[in-house]
C-alpha atoms as a PDB file:
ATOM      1  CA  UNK A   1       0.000   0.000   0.000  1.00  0.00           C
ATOM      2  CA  UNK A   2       3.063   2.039   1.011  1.00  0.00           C
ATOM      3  CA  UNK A   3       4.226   1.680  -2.379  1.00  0.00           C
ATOM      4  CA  UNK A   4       0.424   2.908  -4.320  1.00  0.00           C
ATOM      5  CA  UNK A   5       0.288   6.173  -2.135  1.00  0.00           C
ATOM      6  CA  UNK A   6       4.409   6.719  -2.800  1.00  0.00           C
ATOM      7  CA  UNK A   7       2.574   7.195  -6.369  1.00  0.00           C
ATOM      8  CA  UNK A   8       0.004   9.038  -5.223  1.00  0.00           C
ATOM      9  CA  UNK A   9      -2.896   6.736  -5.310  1.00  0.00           C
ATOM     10  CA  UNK A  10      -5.566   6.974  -2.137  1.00  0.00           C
ATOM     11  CA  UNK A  11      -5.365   3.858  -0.465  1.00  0.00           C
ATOM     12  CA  UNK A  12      -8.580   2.929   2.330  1.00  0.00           C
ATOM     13  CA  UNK A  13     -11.800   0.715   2.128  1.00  0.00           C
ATOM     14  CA  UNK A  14     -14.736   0.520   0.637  1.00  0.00           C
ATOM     15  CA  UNK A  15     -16.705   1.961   3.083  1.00  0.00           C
ATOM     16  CA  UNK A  16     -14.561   5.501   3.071  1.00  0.00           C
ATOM     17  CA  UNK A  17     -14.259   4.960  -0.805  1.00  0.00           C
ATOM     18  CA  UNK A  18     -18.289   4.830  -0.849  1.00  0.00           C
ATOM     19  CA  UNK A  19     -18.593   7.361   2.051  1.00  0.00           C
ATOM     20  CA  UNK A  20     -21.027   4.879   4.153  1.00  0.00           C
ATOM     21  CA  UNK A  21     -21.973   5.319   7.689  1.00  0.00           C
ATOM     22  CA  UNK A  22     -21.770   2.873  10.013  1.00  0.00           C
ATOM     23  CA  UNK A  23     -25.582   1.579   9.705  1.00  0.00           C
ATOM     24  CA  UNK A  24     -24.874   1.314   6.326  1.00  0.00           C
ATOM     25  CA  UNK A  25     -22.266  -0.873   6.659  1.00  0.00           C
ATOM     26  CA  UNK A  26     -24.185  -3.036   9.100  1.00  0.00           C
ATOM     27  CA  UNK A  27     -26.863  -3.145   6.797  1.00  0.00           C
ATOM     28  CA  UNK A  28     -24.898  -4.544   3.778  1.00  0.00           C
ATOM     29  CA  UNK A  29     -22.933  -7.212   5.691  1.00  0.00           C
ATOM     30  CA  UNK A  30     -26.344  -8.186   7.327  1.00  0.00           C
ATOM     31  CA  UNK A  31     -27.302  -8.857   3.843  1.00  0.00           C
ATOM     32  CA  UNK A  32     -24.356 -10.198   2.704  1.00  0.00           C
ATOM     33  CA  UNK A  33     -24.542 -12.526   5.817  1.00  0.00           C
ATOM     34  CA  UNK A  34     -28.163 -13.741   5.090  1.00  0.00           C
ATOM     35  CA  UNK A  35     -27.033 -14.206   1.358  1.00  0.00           C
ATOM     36  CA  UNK A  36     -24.132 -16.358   1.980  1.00  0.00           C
ATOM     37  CA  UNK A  37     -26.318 -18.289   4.767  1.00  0.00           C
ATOM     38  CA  UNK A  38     -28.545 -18.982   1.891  1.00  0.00           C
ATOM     39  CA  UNK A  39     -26.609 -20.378  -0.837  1.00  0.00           C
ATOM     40  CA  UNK A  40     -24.418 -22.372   1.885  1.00  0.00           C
ATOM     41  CA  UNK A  41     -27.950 -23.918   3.363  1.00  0.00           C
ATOM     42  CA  UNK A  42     -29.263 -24.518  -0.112  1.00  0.00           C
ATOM     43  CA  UNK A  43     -25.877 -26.717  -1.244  1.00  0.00           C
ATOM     44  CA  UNK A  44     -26.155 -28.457   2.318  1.00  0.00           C
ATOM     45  CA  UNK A  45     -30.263 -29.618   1.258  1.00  0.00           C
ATOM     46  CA  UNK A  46     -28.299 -30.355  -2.212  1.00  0.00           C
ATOM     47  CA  UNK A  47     -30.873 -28.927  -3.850  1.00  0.00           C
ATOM     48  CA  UNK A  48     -30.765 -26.313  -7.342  1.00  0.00           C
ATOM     49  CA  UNK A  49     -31.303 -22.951  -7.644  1.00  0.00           C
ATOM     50  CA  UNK A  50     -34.092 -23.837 -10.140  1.00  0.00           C
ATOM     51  CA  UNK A  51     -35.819 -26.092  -7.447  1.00  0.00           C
ATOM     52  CA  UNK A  52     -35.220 -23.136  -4.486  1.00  0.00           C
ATOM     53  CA  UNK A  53     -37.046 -21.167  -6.902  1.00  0.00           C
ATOM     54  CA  UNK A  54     -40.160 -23.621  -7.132  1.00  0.00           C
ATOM     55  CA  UNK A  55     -40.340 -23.386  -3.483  1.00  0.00           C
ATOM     56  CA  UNK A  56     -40.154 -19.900  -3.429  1.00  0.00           C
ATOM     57  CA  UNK A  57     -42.438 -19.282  -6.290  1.00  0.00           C
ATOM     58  CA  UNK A  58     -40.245 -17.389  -8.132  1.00  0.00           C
ATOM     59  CA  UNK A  59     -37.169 -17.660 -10.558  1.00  0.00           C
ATOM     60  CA  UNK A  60     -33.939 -19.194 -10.818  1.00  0.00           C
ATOM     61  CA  UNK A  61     -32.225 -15.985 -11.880  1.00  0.00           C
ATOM     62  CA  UNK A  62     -33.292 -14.431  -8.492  1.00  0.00           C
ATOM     63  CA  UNK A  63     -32.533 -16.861  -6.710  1.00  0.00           C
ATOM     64  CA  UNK A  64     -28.933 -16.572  -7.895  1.00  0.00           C
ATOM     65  CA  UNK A  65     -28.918 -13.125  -7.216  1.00  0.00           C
ATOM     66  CA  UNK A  66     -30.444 -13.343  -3.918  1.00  0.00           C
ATOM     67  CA  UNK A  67     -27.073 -15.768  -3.481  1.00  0.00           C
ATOM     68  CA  UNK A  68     -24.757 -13.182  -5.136  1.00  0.00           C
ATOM     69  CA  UNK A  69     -25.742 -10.445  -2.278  1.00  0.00           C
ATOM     70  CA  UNK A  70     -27.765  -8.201  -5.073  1.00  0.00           C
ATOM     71  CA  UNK A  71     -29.132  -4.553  -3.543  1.00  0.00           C
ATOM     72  CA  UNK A  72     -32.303  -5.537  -5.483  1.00  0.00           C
ATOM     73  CA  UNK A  73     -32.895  -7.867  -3.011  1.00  0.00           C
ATOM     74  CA  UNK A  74     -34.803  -7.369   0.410  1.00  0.00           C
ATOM     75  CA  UNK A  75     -34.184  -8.635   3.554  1.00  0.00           C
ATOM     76  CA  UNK A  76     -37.663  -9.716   3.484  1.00  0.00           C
ATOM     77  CA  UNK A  77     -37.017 -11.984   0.750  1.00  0.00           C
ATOM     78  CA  UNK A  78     -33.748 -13.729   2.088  1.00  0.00           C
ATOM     79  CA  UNK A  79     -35.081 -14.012   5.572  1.00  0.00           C
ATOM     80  CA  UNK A  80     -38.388 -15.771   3.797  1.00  0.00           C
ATOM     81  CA  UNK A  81     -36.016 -17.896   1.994  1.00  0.00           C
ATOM     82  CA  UNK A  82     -33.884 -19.087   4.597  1.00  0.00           C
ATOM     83  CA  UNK A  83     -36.926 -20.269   6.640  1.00  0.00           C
ATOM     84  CA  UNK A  84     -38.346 -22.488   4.039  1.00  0.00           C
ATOM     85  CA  UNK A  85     -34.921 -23.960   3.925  1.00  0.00           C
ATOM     86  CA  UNK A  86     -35.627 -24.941   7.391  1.00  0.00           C
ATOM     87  CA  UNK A  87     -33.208 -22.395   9.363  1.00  0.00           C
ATOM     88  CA  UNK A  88     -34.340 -22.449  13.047  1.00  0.00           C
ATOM     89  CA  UNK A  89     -35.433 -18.433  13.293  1.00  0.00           C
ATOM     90  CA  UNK A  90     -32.592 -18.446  16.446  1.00  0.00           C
ATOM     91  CA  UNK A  91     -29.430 -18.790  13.816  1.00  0.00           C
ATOM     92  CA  UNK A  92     -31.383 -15.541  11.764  1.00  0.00           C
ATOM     93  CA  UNK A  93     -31.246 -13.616  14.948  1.00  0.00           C
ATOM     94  CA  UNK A  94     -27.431 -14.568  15.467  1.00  0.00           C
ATOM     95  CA  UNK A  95     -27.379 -12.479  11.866  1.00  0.00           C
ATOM     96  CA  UNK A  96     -28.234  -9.316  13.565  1.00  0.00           C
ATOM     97  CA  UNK A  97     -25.780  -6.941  14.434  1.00  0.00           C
ATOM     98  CA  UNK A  98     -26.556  -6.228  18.250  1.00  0.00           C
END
């Protein structure tokens, strides 16, 4: 890093890079959390995208998007998601940055 600013880059993260406050951060890796949480609990039930989206009534492509952490996705959704999958609603609450 010494070496980027020596050149005059700006080195820091992506929250000062994006200017986010701190509940914004909390709200993205909540999501990215519940995302991750998703896909992992899907591959465990070895089941498809394509048949996570029959449960869900919906579509394969969100479903992979709901995996990939997409901001067009809402909390509502994933939490929704991860209960038909069958997680107990104590590990969503272990989610939640307290």
């Amino acid at each position: 890093m010494a070496r980027l600013e020596r050149h005059g880059w700006k080195v820091g993260t992506p929250a000062e890079f994006l200017n986010l406050n701190p509940d914004e951060i909390a709200y993205i890796e909540l999501k990215l959390h519940l995302s991750h949480s998703l896909q992992a609990r899907r591959r465990k039930r070895q089941i498809t995208q394509q048949q996570l989206a029959r449960l869900l009534r919906s579509s394969q492509s969100r479903v992979a998007k709901m995996e990939a952490g997409d901001p067009s996705v809402s909390l509502d959704l994933l939490v929704r998601s991860l209960l038909v999958l069958g997680a107990p609603p104590k590990s969503l609450r272990r989610a939640l940055p307290l």
